[in-house]
Protein backbone atom coordinates (compact mmCIF):
# COMPACT_ATOMS: atom_id res chain seq x y z
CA UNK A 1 94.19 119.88 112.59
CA UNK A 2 95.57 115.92 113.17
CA UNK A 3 94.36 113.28 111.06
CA UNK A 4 91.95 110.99 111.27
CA UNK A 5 93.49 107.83 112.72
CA UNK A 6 91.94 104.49 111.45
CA UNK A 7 92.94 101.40 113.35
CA UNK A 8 94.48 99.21 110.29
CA UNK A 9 94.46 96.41 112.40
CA UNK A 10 91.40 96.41 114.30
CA UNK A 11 88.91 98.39 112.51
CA UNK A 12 86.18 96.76 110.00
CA UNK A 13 88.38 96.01 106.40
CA UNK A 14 85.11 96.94 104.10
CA UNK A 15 85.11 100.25 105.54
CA UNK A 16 88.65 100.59 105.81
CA UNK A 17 88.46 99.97 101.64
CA UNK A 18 86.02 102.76 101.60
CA UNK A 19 88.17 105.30 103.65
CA UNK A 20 91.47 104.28 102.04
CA UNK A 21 90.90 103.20 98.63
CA UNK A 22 88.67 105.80 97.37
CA UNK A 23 90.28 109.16 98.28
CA UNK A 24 93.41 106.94 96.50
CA UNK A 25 91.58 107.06 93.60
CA UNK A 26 90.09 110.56 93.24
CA UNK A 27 93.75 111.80 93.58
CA UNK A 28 95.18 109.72 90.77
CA UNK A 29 92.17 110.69 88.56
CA UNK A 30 92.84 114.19 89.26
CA UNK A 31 96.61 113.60 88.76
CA UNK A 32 95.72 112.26 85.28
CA UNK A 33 93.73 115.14 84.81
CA UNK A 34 97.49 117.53 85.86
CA UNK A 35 98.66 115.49 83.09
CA UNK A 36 96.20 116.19 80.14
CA UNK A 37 96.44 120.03 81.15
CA UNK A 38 100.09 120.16 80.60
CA UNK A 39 99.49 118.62 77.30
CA UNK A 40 96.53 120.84 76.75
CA UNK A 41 98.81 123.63 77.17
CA UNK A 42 101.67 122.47 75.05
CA UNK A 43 99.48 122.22 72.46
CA UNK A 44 98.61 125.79 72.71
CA UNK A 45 102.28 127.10 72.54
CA UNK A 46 103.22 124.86 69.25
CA UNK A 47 103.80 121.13 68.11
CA UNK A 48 106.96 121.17 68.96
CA UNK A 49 106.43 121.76 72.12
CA UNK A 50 104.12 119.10 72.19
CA UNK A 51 106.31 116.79 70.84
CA UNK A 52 109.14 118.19 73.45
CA UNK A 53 106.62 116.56 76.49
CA UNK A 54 105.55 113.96 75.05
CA UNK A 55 109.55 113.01 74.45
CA UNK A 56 110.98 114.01 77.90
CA UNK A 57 108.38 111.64 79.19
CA UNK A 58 110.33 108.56 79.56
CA UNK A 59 112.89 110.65 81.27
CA UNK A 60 110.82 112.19 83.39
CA UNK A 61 109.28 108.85 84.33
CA UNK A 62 112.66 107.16 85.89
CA UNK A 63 112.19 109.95 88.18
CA UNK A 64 108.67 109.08 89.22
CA UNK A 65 109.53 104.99 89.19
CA UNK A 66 112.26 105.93 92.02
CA UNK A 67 110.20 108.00 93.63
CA UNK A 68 107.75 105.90 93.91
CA UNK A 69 109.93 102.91 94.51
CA UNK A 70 111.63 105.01 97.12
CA UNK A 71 107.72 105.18 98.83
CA UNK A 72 106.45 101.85 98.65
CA UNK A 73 109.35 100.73 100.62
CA UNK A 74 108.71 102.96 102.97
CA UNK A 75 105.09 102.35 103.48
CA UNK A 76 105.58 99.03 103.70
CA UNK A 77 108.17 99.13 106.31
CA UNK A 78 106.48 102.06 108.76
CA UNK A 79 103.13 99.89 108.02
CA UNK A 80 105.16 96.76 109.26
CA UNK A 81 106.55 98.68 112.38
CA UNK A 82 103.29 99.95 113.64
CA UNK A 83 101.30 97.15 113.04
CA UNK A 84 104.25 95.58 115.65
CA UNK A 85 103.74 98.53 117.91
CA UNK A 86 107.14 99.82 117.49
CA UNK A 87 106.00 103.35 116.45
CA UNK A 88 109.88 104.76 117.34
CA UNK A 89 111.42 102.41 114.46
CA UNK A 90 108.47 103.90 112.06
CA UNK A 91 109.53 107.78 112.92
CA UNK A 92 113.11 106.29 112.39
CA UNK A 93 112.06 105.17 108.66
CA UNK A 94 110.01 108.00 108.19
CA UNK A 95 113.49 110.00 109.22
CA UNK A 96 115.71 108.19 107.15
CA UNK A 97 113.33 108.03 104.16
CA UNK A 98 113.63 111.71 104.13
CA UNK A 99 117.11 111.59 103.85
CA UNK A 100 117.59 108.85 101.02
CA UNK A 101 115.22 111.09 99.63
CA UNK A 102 117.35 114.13 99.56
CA UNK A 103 120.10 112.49 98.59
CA UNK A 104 118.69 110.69 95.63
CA UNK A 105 117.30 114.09 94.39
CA UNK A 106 120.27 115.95 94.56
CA UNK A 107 122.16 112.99 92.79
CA UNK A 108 119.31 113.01 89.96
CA UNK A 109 119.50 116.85 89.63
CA UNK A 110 123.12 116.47 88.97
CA UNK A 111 123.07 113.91 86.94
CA UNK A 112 120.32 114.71 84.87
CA UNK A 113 121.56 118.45 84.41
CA UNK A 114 124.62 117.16 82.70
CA UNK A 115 123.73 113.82 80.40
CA UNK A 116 120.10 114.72 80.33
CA UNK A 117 120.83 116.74 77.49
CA UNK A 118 122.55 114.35 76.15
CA UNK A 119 119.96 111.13 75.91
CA UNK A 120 117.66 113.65 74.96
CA UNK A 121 119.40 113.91 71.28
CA UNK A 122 120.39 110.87 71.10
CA UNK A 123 116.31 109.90 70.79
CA UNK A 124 116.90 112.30 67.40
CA UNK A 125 114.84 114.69 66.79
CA UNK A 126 115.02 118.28 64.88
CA UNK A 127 116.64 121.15 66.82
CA UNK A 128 113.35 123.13 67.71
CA UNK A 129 111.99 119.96 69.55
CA UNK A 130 115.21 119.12 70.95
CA UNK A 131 115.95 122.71 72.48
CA UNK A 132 112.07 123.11 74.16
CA UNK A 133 112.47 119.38 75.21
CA UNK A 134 116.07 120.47 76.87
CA UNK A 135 114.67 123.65 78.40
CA UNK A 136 111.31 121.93 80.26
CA UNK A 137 113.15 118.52 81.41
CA UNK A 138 116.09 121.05 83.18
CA UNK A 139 113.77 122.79 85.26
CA UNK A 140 111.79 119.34 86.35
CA UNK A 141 115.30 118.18 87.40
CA UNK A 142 115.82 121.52 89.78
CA UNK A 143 112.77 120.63 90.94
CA UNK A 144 112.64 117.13 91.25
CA UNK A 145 113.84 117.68 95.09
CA UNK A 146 110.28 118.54 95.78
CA UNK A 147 108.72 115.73 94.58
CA UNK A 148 110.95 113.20 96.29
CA UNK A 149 110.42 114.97 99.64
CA UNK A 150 106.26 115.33 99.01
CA UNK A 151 106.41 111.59 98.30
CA UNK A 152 108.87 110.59 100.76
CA UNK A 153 106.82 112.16 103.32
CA UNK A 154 103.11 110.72 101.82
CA UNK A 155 104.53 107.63 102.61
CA UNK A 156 103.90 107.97 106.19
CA UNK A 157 100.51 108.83 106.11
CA UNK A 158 99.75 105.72 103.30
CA UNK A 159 101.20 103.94 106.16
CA UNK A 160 98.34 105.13 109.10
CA UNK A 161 95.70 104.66 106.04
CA UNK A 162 95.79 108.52 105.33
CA UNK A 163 94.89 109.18 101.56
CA UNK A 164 92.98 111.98 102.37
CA UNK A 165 96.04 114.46 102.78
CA UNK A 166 97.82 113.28 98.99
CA UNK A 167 93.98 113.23 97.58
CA UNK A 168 93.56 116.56 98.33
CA UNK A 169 97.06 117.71 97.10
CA UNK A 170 96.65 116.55 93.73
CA UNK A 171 92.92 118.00 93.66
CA UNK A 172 94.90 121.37 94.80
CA UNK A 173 97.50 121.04 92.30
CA UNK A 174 94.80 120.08 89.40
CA UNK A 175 92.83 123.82 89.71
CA UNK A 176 96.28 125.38 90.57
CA UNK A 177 97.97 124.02 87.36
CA UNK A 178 94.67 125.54 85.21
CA UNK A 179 95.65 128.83 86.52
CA UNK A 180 99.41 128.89 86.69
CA UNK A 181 100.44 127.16 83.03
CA UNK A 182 98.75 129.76 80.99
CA UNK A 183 100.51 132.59 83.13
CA UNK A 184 103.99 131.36 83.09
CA UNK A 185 103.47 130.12 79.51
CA UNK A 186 101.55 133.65 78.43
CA UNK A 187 102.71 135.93 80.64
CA UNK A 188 100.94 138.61 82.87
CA UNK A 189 101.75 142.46 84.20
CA UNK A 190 105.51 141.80 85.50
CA UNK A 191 105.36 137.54 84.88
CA UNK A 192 107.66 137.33 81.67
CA UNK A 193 106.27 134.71 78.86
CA UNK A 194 108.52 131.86 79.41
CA UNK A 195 106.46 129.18 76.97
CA UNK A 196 107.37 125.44 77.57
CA UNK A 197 109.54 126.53 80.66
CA UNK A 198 106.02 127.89 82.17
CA UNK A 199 104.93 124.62 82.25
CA UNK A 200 108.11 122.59 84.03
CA UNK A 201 107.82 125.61 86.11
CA UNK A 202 103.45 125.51 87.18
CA UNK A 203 104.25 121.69 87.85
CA UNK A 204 107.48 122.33 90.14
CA UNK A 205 105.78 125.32 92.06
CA UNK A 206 102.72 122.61 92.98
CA UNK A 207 105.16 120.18 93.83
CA UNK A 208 106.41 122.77 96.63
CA UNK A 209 103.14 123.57 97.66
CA UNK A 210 102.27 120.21 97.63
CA UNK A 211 105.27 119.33 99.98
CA UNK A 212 104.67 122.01 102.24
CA UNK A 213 101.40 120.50 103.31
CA UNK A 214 102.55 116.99 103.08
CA UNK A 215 105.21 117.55 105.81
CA UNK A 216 102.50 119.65 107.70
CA UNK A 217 100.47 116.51 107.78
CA UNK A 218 102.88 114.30 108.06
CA UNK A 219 104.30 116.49 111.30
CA UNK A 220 100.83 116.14 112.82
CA UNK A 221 100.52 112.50 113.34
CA UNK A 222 101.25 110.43 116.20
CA UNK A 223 105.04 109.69 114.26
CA UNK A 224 105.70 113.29 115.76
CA UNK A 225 106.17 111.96 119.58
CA UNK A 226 109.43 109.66 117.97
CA UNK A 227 110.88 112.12 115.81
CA UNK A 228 113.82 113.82 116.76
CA UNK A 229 117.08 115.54 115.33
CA UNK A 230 119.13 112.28 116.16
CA UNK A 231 116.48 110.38 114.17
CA UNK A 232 117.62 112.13 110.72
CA UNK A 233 121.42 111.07 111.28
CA UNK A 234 122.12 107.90 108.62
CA UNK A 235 121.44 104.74 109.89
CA UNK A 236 123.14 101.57 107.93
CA UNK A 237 121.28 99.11 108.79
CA UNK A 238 117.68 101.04 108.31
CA UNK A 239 118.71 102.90 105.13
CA UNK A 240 119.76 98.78 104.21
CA UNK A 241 116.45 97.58 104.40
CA UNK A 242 114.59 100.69 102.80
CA UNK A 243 116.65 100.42 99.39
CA UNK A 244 116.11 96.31 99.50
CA UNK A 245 112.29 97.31 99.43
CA UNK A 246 112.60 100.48 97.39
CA UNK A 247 114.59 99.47 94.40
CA UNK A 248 113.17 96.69 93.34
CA UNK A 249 109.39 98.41 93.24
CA UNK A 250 111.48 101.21 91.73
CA UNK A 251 112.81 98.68 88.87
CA UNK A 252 109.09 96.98 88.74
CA UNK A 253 107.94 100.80 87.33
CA UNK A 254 110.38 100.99 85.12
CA UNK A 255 110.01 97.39 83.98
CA UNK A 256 105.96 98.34 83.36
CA UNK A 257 106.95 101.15 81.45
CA UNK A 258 109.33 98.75 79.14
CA UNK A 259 106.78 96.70 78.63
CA UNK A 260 104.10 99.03 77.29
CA UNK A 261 106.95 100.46 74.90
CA UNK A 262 107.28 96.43 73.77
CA UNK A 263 103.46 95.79 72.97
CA UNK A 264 103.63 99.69 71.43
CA UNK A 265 106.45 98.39 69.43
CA UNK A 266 104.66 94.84 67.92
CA UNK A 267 101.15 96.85 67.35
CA UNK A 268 103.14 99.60 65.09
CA UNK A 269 104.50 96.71 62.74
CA UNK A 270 100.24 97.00 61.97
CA UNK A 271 100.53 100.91 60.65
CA UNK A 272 99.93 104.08 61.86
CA UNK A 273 96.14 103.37 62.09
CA UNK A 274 96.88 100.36 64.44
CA UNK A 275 98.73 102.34 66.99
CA UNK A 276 96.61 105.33 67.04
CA UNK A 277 93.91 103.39 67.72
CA UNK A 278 95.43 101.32 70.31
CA UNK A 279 96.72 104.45 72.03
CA UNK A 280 93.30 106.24 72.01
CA UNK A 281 91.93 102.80 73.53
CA UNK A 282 94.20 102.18 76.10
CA UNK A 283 94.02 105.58 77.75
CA UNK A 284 90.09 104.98 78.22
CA UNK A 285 90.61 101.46 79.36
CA UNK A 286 93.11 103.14 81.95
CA UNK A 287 90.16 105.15 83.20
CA UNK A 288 88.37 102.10 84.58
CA UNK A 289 92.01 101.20 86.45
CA UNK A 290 91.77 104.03 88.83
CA UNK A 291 89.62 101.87 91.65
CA UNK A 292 91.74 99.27 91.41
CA UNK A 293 94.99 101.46 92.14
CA UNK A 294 92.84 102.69 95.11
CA UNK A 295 92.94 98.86 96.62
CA UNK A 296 96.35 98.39 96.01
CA UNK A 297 97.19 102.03 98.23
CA UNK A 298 94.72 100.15 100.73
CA UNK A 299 96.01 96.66 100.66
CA UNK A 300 99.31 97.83 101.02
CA UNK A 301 98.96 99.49 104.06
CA UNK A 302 96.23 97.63 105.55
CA UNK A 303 98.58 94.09 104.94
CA UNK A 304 101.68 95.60 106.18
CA UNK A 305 100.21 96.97 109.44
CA UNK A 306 98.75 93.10 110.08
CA UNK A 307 101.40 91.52 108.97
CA UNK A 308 103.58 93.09 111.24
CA UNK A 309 100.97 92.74 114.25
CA UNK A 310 101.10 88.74 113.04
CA UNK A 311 97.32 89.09 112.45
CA UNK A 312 97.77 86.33 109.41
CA UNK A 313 94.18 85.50 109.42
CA UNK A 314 93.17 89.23 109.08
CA UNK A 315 96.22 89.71 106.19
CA UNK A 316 94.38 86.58 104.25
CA UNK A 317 90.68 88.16 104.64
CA UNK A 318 92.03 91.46 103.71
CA UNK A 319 93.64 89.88 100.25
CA UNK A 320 90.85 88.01 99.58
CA UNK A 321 88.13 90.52 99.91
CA UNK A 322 90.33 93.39 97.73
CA UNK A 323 90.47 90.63 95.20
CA UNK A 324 86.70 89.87 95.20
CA UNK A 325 85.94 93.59 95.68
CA UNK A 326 88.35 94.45 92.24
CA UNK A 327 87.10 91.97 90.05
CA UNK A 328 83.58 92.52 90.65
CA UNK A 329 84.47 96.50 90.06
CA UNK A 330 86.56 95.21 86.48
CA UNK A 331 83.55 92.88 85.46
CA UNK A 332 81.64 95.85 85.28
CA UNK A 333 83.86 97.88 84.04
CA UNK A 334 84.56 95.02 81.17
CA UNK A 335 80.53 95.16 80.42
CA UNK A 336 80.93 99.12 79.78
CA UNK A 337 83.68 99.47 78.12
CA UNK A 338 82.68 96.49 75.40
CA UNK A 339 79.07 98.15 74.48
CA UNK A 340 81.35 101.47 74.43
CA UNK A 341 84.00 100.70 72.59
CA UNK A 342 83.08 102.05 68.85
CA UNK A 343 81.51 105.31 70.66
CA UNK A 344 84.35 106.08 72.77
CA UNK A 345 87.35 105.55 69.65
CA UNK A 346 84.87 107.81 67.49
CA UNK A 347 84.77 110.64 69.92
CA UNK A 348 88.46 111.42 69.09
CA UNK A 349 88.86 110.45 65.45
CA UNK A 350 86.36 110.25 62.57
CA UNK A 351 89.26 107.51 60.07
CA UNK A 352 87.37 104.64 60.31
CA UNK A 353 90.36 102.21 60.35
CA UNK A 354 91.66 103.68 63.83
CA UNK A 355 87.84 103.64 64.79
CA UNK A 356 87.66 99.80 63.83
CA UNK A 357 91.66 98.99 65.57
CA UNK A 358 90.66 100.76 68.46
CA UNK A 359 87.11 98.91 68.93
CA UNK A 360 88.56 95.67 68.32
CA UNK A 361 91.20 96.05 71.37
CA UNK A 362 88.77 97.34 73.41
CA UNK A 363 85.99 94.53 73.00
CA UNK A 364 88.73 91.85 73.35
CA UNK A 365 90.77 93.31 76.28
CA UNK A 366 87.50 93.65 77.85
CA UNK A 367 87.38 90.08 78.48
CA UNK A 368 91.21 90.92 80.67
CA UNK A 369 89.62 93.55 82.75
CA UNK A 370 88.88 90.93 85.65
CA UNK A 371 92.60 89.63 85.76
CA UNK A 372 93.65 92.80 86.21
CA UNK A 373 92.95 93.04 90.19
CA UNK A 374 94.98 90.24 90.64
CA UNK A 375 98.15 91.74 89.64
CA UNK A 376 98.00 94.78 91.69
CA UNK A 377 96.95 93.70 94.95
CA UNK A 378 98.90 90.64 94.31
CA UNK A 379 101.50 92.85 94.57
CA UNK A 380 100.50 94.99 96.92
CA UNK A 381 99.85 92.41 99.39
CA UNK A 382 103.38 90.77 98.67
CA UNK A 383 105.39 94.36 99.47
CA UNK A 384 102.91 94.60 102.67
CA UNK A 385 105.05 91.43 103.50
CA UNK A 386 108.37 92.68 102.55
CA UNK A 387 108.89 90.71 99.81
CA UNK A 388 109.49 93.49 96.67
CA UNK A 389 111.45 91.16 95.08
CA UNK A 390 109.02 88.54 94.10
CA UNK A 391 106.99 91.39 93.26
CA UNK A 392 109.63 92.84 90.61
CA UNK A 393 109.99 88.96 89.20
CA UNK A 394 106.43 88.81 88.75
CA UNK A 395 106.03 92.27 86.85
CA UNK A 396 109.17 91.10 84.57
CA UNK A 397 107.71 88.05 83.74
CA UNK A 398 104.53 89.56 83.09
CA UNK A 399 105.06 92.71 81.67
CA UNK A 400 108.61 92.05 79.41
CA UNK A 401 109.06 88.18 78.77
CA UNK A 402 106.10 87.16 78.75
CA UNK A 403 104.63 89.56 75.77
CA UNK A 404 108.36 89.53 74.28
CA UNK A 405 107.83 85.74 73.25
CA UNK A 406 104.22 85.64 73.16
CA UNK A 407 103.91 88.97 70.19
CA UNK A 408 107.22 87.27 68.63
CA UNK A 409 105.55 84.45 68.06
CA UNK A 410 101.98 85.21 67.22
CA UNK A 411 103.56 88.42 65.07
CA UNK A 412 106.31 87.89 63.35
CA UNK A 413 106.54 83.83 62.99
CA UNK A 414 103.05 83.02 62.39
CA UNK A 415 101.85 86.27 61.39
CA UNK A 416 98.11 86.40 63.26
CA UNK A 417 96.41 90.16 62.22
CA UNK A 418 95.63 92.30 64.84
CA UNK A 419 93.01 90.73 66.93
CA UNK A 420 94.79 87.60 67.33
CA UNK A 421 97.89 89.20 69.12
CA UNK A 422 95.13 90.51 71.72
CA UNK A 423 93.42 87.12 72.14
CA UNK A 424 96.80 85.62 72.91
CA UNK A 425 97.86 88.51 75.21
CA UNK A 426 94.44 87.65 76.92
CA UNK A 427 94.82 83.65 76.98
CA UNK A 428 98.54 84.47 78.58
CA UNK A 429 97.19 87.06 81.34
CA UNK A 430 94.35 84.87 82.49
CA UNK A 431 96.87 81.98 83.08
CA UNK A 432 99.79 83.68 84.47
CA UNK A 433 96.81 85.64 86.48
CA UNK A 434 95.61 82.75 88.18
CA UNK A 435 99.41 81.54 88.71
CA UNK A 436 99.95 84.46 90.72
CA UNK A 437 97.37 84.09 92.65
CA UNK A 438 97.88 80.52 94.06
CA UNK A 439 101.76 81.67 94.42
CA UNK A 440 100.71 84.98 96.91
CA UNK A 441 98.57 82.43 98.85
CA UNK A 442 102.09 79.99 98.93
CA UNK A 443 104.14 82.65 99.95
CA UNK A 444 101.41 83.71 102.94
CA UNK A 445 101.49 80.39 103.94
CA UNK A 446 105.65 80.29 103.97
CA UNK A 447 105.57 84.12 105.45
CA UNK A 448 102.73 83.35 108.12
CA UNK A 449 104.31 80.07 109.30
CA UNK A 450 108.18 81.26 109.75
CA UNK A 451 106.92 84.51 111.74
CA UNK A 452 104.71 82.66 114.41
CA UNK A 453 107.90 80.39 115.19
């Protein structure tokens, strides 16, 4: 069956929004919900194993980051390239996204088959953990192939405004993931127990599946008239232009990631109780995120198609509107999760000093939900317009220097308590928030002005 084509540049943005942003966001929730099975299931086989995901993660993520670096430079490029009706130089990216994909993931396999082992001791710990953490993260790197492809492929359809197809992937994968971790981990009739390997293995085998009807999907949209054998051969000058929008989205994960491990780092210095509480809080806060992810798939897509047609009025409205539409969604999501706070932290501890850590994040960083919008379709609308590298200043800025010299100072030189360091990370998000967004509107202006000469 073909997909449903929306016209990015011509149809109605509110109900493009609806159509693109909210499938977005039902398949990250249920991707978050893969997540918690795997650790579910770890649980169940012992606490090392437990400890073996939770410390292949950060490997594990570089993969994702370039992945998903490797994908936003691709949407925003076949976006660009449709919205300028040239629908044969989108099949050509699509083409030669495939094959940066496919050579990336063999690189990574080999790579990370021989020093993965390696980084994984040197983050030292005991031999049980080490071995389980060796065993799961060599599979995920055999596998990894499949998730660059099913990604590389997705990027497409993000491109046409088609979040239906990955939605239902990762709803697939979700209810396939229930069944196949305890039968790989357990065993079954002639399915050997192969514990922590079960689970690399359940989340590879849904990555092929999920592939497979990726590529189906991806095979059944108009890109299909333009693709042909010649379009796979390597082209410089494309391949040029994918990477100079790729990596730098690709280093923006990675710099996100950094910068969690930074504010995880300053809230420790506060105990055990301080961290456990932040961590419980921040993965319901997260919750209320999944909307706003949903815009940024949307704006993305919907900006590069326009800006590439040189609709600049319709880019502007489309900015503005996923902006007012966000932080109206985060105001009420701020309301909630302030009268929810105490409940929430309770439901997963009963010490009363993680309860009262916990609660006093959430009822300050409440007051941040709004600014939150800002940043991702900020970004989202600047890689619609091709320009990934003010995106990856921005996220260093915000995510590494700024909270490097703002918890420095608050922590260790005039040594605030806990809810001080929030209030500060709040005062410095709210300015640097409304920074950014004057700056997007500059760089429109700039953009919008040198394309119509």
């Amino acid at each position: 069956m073909k997909n449903k084509q929306y016209s990015l540049t011509k149809d109605p943005i509110n109900k493009l929004f609806i159509n693109i942003a909210i499938p977005s966001s039902i398949g990250t929730m249920f991707q978050t919900f893969y997540n918690i099975v795997d650790t579910f299931f770890a649980g169940k086989i012992s606490p090392e194993a437990l400890a073996a995901i939770a410390q292949t993660f950060p490997v594990y993520f570089i993969i994702i980051a370039i992945g998903i670096g490797i994908s936003i430079g691709s949407t925003a490029l076949i976006s660009n390239s449709i919205g300028n009706e040239n629908k044969t130089k989108a099949s050509l990216y699509l083409a030669q996204t495939l094959l940066i994909s496919l050579i990336v993931a063999i690189i990574i396999t080999i790579i990370g088959l021989l020093i993965g082992p390696v980084i994984l001791e040197l983050m030292g710990t005991n031999t049980t953990t080490l071995n389980l953490s060796i065993d799961y993260i060599q599979i995920i790197f055999l596998g990894s192939i499949f998730f660059f492809i099913q990604i590389a492929a997705n990027s497409s359809l993000t491109a046409i405004g088609d979040t239906k197809s990955y939605r239902n992937v990762m709803i697939f994968s979700f209810f396939l993931n229930i069944i196949l971790n305890p039968l790989f981990i357990f065993g079954y009739g002639f399915i050997p127990a192969l514990g922590i390997k079960g689970i690399a293995l359940a989340t590879i085998t849904s990555q092929f599946l999920g592939m497979t009807y990726i590529l189906y999907k991806t095979f059944n949209t108009e890109l299909k008239k333009y693709l042909y054998l010649k379009c796979f051969y390597p082209k410089l000058d494309l391949i040029k232009s994918l990477l100079n929008q790729g990596i730098p989205a690709a280093f923006g994960m990675i710099m996100i990631s950094v910068g969690v491990y930074i504010i995880l780092y300053f809230v420790s210095m506060y105990g055990d109780y301080a961290l456990a509480g932040y961590g419980t809080a921040i993965r319901y806060e997260q919750i209320f995120l999944l909307p706003i992810l949903g815009l940024n798939s949307a704006v993305l897509a919907i900006s590069g198609q326009n800006f590439g047609a040189k609709n600049f009025d319709r880019v502007r409205e489309v900015y503005s509107k996923a902006l007012f539409y966000g932080c109206s969604i985060m105001i009420f999501a701020g309301i909630i999760i302030f009268f929810s706070a105490e409940f929430i932290v309770s439901i997963f501890t009963d010490n009363k000093d993680v309860i009262k850590y916990g609660k006093t994040y959430l009822q300050i960083t409440c007051l941040m939900e709004p600014i939150y919008p800002v940043f991702f379709i900020s970004n989202a609308l600047l890689q619609g317009m091709k320009k990934a590298n003010y995106v990856l200043f921005l996220t260093i800025f915000r995510m590494v220097i700024l909270p490097l010299i703002t918890l420095s100072f608050l922590i260790i030189y005039l040594e605030f308590d806990f809810a001080y360091v929030f209030w500060g990370l709040l005062l410095i998000n709210w300015i640097f928030g409304i920074f950014v967004i004057f700056f997007s509107r500059k760089i429109m202006s700039i953009e919008f002005t040198k394309n119509l000469n």
